[in-house]
Protein backbone atom coordinates (compact mmCIF):
# COMPACT_ATOMS: atom_id res chain seq x y z
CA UNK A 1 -67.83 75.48 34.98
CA UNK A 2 -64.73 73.59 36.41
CA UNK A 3 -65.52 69.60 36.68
CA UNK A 4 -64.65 69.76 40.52
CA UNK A 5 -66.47 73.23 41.20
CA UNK A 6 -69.44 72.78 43.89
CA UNK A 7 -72.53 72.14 42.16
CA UNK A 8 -75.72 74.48 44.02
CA UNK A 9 -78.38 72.60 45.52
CA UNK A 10 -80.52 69.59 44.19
CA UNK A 11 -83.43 70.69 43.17
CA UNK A 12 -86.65 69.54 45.47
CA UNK A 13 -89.13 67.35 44.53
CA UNK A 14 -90.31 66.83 40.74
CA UNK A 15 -93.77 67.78 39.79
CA UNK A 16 -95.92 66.51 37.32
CA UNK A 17 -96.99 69.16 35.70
CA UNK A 18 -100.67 68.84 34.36
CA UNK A 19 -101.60 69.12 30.72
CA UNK A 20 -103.64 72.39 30.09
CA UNK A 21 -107.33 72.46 30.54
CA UNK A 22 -108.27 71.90 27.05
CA UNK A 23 -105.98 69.63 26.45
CA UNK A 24 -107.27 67.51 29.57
CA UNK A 25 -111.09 67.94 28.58
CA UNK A 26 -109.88 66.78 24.72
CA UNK A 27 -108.43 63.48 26.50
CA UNK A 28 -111.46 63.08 28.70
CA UNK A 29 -113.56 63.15 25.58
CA UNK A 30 -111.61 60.71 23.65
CA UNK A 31 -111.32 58.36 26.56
CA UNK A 32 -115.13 58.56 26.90
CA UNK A 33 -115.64 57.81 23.15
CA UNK A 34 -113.18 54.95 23.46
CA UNK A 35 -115.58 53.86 26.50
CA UNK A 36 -118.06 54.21 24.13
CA UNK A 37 -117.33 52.31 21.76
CA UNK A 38 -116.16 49.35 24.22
CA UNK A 39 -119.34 48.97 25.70
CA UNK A 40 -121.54 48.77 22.53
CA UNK A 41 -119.31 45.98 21.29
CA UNK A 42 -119.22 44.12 24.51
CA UNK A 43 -122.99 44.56 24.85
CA UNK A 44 -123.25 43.16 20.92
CA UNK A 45 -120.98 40.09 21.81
CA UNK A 46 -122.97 39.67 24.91
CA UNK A 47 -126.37 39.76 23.15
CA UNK A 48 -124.79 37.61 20.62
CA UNK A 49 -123.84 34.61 23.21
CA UNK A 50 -126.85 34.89 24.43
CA UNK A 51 -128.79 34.10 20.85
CA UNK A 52 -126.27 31.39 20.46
CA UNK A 53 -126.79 29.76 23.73
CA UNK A 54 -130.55 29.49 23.37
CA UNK A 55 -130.18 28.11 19.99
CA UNK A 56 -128.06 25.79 21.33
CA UNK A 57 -129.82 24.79 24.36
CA UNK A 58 -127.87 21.16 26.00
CA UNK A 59 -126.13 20.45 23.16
CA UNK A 60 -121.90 20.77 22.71
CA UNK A 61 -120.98 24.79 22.63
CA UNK A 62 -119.75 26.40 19.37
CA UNK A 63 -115.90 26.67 18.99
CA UNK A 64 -115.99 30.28 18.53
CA UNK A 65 -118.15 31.09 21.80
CA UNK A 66 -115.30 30.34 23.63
CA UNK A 67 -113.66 33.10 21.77
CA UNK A 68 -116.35 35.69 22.01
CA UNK A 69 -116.27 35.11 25.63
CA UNK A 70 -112.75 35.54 25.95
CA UNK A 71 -113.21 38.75 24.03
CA UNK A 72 -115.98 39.91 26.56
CA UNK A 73 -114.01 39.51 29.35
CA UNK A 74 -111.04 41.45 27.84
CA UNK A 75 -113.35 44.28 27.02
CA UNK A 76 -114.61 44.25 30.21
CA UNK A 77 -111.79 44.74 31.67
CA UNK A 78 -110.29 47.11 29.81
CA UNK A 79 -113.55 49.26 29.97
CA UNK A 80 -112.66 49.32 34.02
CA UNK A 81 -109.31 50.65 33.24
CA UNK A 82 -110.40 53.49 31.42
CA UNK A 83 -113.04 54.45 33.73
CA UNK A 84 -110.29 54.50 36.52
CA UNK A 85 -108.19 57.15 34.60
């Protein structure tokens, strides 16, 4: 084709296409595993602040509680992001 022959028209609007079906349930089913998996950590760091905080009681919090916190929140979060996929 010559560099200044007319080009045809643009082409409209790109779609997305969507993965095939099994290909979408295979993702759905390794995002819910990943959920999974998420959730019984956070609830094990959750149960494990917990312990800590009653063996505690008043007294100064352990360095690494802070962290495990921290952690919780971040799984939290990114447990909400996978649920909104």
């Amino acid at each position: 084709m010559a560099p200044d022959a007319p080009m045809g028209p643009l082409p409209g609007p790109i779609r997305m296409q969507r993965p095939p079906r099994a290909q979408r349930n295979a993702l759905n089913v390794d995002r819910q595993k990943k959920i999974v998996t998420d959730t019984e950590r956070l609830l094990a760091l959750a149960l494990d602040v917990k312990a800590t905080l009653r063996t505690v009681g008043e007294g100064p919090m352990p360095s690494d509680l802070t962290k495990k916190v921290e952690e919780i929140e971040k799984l939290a979060h990114a447990i909400r992001q996978k649920e909104a996929e």
